[in-house]
Protein backbone atom coordinates (compact mmCIF):
# COMPACT_ATOMS: atom_id res chain seq x y z
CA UNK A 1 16.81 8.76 7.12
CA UNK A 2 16.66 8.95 3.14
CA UNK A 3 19.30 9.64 1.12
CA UNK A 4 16.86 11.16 -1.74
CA UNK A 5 13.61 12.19 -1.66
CA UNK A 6 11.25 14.52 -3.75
CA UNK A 7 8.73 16.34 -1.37
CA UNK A 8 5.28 17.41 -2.95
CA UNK A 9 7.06 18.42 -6.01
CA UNK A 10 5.73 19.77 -9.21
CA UNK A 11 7.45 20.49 -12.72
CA UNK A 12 5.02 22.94 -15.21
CA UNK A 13 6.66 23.42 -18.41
CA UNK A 14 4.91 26.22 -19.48
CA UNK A 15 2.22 25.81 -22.77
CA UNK A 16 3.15 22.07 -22.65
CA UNK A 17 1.06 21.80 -19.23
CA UNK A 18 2.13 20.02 -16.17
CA UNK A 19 4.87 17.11 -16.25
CA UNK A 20 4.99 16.10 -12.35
CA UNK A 21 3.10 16.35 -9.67
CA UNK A 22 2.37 16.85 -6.57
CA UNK A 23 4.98 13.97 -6.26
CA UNK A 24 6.91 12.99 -2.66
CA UNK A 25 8.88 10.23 -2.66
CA UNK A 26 11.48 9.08 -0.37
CA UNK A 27 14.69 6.43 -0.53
CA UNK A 28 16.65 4.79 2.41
CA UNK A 29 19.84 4.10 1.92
CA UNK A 30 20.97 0.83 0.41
CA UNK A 31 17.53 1.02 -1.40
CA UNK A 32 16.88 -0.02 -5.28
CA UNK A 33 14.01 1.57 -6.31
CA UNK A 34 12.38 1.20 -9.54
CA UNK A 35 10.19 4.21 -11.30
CA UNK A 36 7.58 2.45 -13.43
CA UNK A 37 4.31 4.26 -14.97
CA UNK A 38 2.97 4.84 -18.54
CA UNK A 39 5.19 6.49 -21.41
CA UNK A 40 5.67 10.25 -20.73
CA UNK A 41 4.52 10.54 -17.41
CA UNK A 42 7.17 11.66 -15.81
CA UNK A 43 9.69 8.70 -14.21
CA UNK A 44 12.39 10.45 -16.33
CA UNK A 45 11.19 14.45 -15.16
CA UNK A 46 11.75 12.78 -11.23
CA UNK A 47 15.47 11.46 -11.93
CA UNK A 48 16.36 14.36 -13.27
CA UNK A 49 15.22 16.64 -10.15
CA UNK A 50 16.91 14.18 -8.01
CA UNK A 51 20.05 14.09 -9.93
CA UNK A 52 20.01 18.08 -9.74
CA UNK A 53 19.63 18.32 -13.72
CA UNK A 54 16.46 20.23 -13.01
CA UNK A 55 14.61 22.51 -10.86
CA UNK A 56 11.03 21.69 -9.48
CA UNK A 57 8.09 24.46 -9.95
CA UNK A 58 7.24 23.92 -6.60
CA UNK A 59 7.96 21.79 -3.32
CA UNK A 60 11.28 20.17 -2.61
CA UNK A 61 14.30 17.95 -3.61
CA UNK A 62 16.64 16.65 -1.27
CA UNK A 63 19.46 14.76 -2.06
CA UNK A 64 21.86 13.85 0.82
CA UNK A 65 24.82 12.99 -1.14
CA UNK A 66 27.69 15.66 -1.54
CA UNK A 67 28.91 16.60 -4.41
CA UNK A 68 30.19 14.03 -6.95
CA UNK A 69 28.61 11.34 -5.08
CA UNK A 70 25.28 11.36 -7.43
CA UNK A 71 26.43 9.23 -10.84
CA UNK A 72 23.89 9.12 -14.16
CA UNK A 73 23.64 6.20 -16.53
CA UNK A 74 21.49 7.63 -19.26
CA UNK A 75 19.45 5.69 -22.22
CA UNK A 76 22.26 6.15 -24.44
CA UNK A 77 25.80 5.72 -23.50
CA UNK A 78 27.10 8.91 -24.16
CA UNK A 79 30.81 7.75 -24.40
CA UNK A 80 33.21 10.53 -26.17
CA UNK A 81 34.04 8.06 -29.60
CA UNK A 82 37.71 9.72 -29.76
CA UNK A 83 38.88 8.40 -26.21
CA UNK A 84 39.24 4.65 -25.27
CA UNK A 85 37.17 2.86 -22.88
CA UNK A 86 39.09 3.00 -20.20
CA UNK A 87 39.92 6.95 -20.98
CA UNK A 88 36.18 7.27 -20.85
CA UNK A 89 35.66 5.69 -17.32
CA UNK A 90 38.41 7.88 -16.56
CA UNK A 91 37.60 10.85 -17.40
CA UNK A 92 34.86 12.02 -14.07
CA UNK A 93 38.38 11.39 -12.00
CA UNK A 94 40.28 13.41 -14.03
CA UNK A 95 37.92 16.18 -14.03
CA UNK A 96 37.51 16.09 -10.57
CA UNK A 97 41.90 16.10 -10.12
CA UNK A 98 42.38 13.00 -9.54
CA UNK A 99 46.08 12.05 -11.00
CA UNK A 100 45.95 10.71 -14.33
CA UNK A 101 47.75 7.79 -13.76
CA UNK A 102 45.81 6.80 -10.21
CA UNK A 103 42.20 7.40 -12.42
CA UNK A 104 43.73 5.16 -15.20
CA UNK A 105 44.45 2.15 -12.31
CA UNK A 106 41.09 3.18 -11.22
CA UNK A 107 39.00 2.76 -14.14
CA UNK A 108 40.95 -0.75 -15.65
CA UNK A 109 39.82 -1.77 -11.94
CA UNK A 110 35.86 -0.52 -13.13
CA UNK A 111 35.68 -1.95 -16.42
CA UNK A 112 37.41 -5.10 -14.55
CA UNK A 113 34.09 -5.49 -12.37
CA UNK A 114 31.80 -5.23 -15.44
CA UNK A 115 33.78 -7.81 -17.37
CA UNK A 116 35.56 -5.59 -20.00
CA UNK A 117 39.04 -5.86 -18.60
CA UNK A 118 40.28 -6.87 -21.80
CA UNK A 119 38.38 -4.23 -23.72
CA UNK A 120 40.31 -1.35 -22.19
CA UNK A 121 41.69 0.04 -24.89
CA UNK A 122 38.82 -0.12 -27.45
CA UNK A 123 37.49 3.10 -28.89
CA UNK A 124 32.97 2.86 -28.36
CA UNK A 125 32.77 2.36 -32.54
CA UNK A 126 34.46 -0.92 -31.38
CA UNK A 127 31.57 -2.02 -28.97
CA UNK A 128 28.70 -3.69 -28.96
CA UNK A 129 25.71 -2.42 -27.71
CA UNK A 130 25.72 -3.71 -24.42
CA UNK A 131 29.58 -3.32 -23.93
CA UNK A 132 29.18 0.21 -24.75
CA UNK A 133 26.54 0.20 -21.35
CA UNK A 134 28.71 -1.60 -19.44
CA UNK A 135 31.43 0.93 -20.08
CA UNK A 136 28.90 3.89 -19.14
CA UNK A 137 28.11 1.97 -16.11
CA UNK A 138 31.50 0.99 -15.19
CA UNK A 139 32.22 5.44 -15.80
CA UNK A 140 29.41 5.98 -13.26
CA UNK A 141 30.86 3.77 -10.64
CA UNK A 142 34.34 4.77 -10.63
CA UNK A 143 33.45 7.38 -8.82
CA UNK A 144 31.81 5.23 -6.02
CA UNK A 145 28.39 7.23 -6.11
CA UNK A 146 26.52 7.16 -2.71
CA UNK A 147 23.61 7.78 -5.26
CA UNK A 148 22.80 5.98 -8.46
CA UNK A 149 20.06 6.91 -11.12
CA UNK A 150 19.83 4.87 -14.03
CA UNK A 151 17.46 5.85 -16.73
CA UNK A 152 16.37 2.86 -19.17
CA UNK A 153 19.80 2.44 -19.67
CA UNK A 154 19.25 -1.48 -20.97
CA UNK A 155 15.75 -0.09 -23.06
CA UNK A 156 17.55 -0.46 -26.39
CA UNK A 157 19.08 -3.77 -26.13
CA UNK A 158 18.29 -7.36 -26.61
CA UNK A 159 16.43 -9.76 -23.61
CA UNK A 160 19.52 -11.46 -23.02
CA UNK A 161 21.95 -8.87 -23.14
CA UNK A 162 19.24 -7.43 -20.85
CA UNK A 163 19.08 -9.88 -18.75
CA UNK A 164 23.04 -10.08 -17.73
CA UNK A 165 23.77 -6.50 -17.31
CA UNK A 166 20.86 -6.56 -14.93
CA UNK A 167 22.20 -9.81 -13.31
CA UNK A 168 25.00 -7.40 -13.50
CA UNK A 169 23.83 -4.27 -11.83
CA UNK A 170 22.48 -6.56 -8.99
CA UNK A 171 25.80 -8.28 -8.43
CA UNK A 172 27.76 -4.19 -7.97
CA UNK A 173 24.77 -3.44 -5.66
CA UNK A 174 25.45 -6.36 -3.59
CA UNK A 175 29.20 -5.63 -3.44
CA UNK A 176 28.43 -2.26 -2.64
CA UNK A 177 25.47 -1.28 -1.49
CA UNK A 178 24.90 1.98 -3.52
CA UNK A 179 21.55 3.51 -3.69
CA UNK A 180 19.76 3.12 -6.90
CA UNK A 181 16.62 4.41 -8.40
CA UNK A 182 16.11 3.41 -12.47
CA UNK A 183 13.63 4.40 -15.14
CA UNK A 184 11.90 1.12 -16.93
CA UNK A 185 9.22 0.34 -18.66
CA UNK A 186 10.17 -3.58 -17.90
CA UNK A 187 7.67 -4.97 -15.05
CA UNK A 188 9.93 -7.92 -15.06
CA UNK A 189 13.29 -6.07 -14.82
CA UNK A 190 11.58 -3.95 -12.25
CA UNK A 191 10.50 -7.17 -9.80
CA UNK A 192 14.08 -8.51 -10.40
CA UNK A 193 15.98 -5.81 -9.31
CA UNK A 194 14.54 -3.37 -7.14
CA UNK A 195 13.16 -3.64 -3.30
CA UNK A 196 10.51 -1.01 -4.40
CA UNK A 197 8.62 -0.46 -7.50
CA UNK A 198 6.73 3.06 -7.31
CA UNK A 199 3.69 3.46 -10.31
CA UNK A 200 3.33 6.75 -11.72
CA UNK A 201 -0.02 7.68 -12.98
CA UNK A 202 -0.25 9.40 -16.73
CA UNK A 203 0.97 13.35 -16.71
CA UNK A 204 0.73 15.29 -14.41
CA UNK A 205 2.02 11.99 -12.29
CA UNK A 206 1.08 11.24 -8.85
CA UNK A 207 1.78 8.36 -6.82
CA UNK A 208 -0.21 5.05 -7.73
CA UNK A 209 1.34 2.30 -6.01
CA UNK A 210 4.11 1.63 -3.98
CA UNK A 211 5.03 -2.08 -3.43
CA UNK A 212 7.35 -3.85 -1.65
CA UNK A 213 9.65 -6.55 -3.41
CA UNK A 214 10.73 -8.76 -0.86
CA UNK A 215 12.79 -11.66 -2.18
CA UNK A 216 15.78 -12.18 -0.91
CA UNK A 217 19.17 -10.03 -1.22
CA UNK A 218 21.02 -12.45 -3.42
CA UNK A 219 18.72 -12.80 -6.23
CA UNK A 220 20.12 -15.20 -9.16
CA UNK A 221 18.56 -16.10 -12.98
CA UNK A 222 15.94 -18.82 -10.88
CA UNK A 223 14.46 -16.24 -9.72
CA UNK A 224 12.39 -15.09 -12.64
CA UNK A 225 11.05 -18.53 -12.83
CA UNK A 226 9.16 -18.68 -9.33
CA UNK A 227 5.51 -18.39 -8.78
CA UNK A 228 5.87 -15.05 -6.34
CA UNK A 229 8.33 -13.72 -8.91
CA UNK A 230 5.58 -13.64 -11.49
CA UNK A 231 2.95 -13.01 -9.65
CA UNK A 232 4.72 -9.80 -8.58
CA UNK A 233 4.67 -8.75 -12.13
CA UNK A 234 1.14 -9.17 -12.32
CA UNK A 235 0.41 -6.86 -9.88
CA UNK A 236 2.84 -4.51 -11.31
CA UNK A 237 0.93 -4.85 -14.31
CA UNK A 238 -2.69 -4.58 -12.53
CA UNK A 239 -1.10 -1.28 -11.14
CA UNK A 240 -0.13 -0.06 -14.53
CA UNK A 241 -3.34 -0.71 -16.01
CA UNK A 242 -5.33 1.48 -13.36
CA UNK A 243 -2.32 4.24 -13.99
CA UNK A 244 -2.98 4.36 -18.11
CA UNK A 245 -6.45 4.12 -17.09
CA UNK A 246 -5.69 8.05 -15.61
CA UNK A 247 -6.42 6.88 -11.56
């Protein structure tokens, strides 16, 4: 059973050639999977099909999840700078009639599990960086997605910043067993999080690896120091050499 999968999909946009495929790609439930390839070849084009932004040329997307159950953390936080933080994690309850008062308890509780409890009532001008992600992450969880597509969200941010909303991400996942799938160019961030890292070849992509990452569930900050850890990310980066190489 998947709960997302592309099926021999392709994306033409017109005088600017193919973008995607064939592509098929499947997720189980529970899964973290990790989209890693060269830049521009189409990790980005394949969230967006699965998170129903877009509409293949050809083949077929299914996504098992029911409406509102599919949540989007994009590169940039996209938080509306007149509304507090905790107004901004509220606002996909509100719009889907939820009470206002039940999504306010509801998103204090959200920015409570990605350590801004105290930063509810800061406007985004007032946030750092990675606050201002944690906050957009916090707004995609609310809604307890069965279905979670991240795309670079952490790209523009420092290592260690980085580094703890990933520790982060892993620690919701754990909690709640969500199914992920994110964008990044980060080998390392890829071997951290996910159980699968899928290489996409340069445009039009196709499938170039497919590895299994199989450490164990609870993964803490030792973890990027062990031998298998980083020799994972060599082969990662053996795979991305053969996909920029056009394979």
């Amino acid at each position: 059973m998947s709960v997302a999968a592309l099926h021999d999909v392709e994306v033409d946009y017109g005088q600017r050639g193919r973008a995607l495929g064939p592509f098929s790609l499947s997720v189980a439930p529970g899964e973290i999977v990790a989209l890693v390839g060269p830049s521009g070849c189409g990790k980005s084009t394949a969230l967006r099909l699965l998170a129903g932004l877009e509409r293949p040329t050809r083949g077929e997307v299914v996504r098992a999840p029911g409406r509102g159950e599919t949540a989007v953390v994009f590169q940039a936080p996209t938080l509306a700078p007149w509304l507090s933080a905790c107004a901004n994690v509220a606002l996909p309850l509100e719009l889907a009639g939820t009470p206002k008062q039940t999504a306010a308890a509801r998103a204090t509780e959200a920015l409570g599990r990605v350590g801004l409890a105290k930063a509810d009532a800061a406007r985004p001008a007032q946030l750092s960086g990675g606050m201002a992600m944690r906050v957009s992450l916090a707004r995609a969880l609310v809604t307890e997605p069965k279905l979670l597509l991240l795309d670079e969200p952490f790209a523009a941010l420092d290592e260690i910043t980085r580094q703890r909303l990933d520790d982060l991400i892993h620690a919701l996942w754990r909690e709640r067993r969500f199914t992920a799938l994110f964008v990044t160019h980060s080998l390392r961030e890829a071997v951290f999080l996910a159980q699968r890292a899928i290489m996409f070849s340069r445009r039009p992509a196709h499938l170039v690896a497919d590895r299994r990452i199989e450490f164990p569930i609870e993964r803490g900050a030792a973890l990027r120091s062990l031998p298998a850890y980083n020799e994972l990310v060599e082969q990662l980066h053996a795979d991305l050499l053969i996909a920029e190489a056009g394979a």
